[in-house]
Protein backbone atom coordinates (compact mmCIF):
# COMPACT_ATOMS: atom_id res chain seq x y z
CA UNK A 1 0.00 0.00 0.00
CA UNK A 2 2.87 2.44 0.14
CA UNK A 3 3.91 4.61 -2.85
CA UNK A 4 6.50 2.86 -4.75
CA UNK A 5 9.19 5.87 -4.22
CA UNK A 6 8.71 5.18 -0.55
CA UNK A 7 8.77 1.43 -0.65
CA UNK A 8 12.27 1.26 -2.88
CA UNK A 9 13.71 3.46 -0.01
CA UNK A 10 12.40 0.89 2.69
CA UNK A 11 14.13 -1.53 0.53
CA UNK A 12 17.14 -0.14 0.29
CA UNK A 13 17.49 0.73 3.55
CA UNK A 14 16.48 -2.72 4.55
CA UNK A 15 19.54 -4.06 2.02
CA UNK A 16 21.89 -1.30 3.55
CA UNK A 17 21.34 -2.96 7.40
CA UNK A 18 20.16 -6.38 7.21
CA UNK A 19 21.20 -7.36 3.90
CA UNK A 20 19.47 -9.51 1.41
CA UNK A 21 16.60 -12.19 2.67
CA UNK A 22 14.72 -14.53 0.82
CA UNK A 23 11.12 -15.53 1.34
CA UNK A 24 11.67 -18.17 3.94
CA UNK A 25 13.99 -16.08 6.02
CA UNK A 26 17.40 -17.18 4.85
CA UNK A 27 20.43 -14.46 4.28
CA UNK A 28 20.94 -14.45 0.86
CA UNK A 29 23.60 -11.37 1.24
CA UNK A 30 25.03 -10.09 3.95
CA UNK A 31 24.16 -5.94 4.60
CA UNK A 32 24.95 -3.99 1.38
CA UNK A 33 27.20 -0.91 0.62
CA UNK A 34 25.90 2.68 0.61
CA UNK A 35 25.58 2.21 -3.46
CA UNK A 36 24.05 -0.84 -3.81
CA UNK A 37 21.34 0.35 -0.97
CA UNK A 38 21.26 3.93 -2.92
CA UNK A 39 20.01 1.80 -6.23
CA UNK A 40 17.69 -0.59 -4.81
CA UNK A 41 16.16 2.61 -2.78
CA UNK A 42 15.65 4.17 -6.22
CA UNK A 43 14.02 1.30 -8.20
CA UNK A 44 17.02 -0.33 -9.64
CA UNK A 45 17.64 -4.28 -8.61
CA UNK A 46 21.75 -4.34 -7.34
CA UNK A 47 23.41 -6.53 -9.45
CA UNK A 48 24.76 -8.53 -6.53
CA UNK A 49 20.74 -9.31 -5.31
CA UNK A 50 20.50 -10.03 -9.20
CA UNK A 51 23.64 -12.57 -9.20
CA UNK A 52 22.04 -14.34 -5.81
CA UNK A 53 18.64 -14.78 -6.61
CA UNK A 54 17.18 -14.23 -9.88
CA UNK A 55 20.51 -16.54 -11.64
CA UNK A 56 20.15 -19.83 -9.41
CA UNK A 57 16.45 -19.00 -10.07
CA UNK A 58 16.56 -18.91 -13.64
CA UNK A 59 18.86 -22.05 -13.97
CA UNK A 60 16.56 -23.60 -11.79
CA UNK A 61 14.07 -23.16 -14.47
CA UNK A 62 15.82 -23.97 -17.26
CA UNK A 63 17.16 -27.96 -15.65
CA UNK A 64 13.25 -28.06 -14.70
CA UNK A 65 12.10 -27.41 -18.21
CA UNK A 66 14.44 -30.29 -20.30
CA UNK A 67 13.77 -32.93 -17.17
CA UNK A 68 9.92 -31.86 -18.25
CA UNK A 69 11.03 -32.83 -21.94
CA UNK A 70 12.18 -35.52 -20.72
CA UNK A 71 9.75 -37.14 -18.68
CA UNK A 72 7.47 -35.87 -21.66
CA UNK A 73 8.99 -38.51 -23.99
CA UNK A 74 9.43 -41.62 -21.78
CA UNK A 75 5.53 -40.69 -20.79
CA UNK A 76 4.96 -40.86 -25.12
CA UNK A 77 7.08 -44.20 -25.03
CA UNK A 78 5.08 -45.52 -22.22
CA UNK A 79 1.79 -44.92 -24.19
CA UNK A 80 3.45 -45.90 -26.99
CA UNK A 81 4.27 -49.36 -25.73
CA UNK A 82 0.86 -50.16 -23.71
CA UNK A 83 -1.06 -49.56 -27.01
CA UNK A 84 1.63 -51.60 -29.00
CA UNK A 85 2.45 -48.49 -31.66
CA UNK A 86 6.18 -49.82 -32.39
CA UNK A 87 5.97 -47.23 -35.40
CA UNK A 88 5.25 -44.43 -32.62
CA UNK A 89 7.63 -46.14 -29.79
CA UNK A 90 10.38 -46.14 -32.61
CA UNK A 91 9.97 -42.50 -33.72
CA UNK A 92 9.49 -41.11 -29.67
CA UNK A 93 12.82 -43.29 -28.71
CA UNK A 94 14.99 -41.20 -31.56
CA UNK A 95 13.23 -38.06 -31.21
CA UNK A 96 14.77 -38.85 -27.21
CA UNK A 97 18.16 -40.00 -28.24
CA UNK A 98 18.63 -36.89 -30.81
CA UNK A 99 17.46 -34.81 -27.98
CA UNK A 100 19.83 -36.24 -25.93
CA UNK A 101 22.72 -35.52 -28.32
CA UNK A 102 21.80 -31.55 -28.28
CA UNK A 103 24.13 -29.35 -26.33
CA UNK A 104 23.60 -26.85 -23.77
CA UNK A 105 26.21 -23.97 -22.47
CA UNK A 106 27.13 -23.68 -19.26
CA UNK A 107 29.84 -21.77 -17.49
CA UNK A 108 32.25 -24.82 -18.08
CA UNK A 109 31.69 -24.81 -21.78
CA UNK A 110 29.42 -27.14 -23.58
CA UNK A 111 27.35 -30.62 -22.38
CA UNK A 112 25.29 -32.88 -23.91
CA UNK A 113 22.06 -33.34 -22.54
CA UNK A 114 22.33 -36.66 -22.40
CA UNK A 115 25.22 -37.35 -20.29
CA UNK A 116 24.35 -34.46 -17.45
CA UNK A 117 20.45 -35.98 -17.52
CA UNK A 118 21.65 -39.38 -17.98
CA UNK A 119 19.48 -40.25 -21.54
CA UNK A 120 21.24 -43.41 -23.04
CA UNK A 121 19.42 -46.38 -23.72
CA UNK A 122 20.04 -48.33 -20.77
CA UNK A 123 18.36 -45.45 -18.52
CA UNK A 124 15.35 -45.39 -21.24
CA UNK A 125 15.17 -49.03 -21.07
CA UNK A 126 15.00 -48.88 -17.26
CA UNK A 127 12.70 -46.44 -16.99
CA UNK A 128 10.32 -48.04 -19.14
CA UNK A 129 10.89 -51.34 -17.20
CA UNK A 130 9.67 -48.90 -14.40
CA UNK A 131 7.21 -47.53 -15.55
CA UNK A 132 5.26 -50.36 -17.51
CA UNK A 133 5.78 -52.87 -14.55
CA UNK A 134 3.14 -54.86 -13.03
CA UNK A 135 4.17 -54.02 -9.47
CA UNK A 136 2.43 -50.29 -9.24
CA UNK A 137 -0.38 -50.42 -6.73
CA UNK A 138 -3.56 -48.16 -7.77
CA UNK A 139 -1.61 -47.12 -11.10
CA UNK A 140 1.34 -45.79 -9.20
CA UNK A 141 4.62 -46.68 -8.92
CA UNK A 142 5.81 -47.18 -5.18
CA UNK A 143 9.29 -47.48 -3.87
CA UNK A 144 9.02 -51.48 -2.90
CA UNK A 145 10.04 -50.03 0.64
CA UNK A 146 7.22 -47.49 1.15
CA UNK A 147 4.49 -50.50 -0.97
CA UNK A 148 2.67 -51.77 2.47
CA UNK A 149 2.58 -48.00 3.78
CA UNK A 150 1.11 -46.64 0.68
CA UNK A 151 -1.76 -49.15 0.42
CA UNK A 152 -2.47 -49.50 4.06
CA UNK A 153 -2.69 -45.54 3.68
CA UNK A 154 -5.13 -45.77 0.65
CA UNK A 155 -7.52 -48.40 1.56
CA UNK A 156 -7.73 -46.95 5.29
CA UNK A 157 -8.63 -43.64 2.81
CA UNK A 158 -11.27 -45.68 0.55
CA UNK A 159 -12.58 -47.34 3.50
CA UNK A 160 -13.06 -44.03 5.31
CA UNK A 161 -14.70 -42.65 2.58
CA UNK A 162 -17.36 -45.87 1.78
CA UNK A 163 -15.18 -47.21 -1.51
CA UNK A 164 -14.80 -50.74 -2.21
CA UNK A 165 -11.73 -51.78 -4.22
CA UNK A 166 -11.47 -55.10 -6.22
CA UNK A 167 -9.29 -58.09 -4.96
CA UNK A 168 -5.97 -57.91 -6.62
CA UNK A 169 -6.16 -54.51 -6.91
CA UNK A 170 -2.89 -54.56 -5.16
CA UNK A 171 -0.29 -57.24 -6.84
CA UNK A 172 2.22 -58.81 -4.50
């Protein structure tokens, strides 16, 4: 609610004696110098607050996105292999592989996709052994340590809630 003049000086002021503090409460910075403070207090983002949060931030993002892509195609194989579409399986396992073979920059020069998120065709093949194994109570797939937690946890859930399951539901 204050004016925004007002509210950069605040800021500023706050990065000029406590420093720089993320949402949760943890120092991201320790206090600033007169000009960084002067800056933020008139609108402009320090480049040090810039280096510290909005860079891990936006690399964050960007390893979030190709795991997305990635999951996206093993998700297209798995469909792929339930309905039996070889044709479709084929084309979605090189569409992966070439995808896998594309490099990204990074500060240390340039990496394949592939090797830093481990696409070869051993990790495709044991994903898909995974994900199209008979072992997945209610559809899911369950760490074989957590299994008798998850579906005491689920039936106690469907009982609670009047919902009658089918025997075998759950394969041992």
């Amino acid at each position: 609610m204050l004016p925004t003049s007002l509210s950069n000086a605040l800021k500023g002021f706050r990065y000029y004696t406590e420093g720089s503090i993320n949402k949760r409460g943890d120092m991201i910075m320790e206090p600033m110098g007169l000009v960084s403070a002067f800056s933020a207090g008139v609108g402009l983002k320090p480049l040090s607050v810039y280096v510290s949060t909005d860079v891990p931030y936006n690399v964050n993002k960007r390893i979030r996105e190709i795991d997305n892509k990635k999951q996206g195609y093993l998700e297209k194989l798995e469909k792929a292999s339930k309905l039996g579409d070889v044709d479709t399986f084929i084309k979605v396992r090189e569409e992966l592989l070439e995808y896998a073979d594309k490099e990204i920059t990074t500060p240390v020069g340039r990496i394949k996709i592939g090797e830093y998120f481990n696409i070869t065709p051993s990790s495709i093949s044991k994903s898909l052994k995974i994900r199209l194994s008979r072992d997945k109570p209610y559809g899911m797939y369950v760490n074989p340590r957590y299994k008798d937690l998850y579906t005491n946890i689920v039936e106690k859930q469907f009982n609670d809630r009047g919902i009658e399951f089918a025997e075998g539901m759950v394969e041992d």
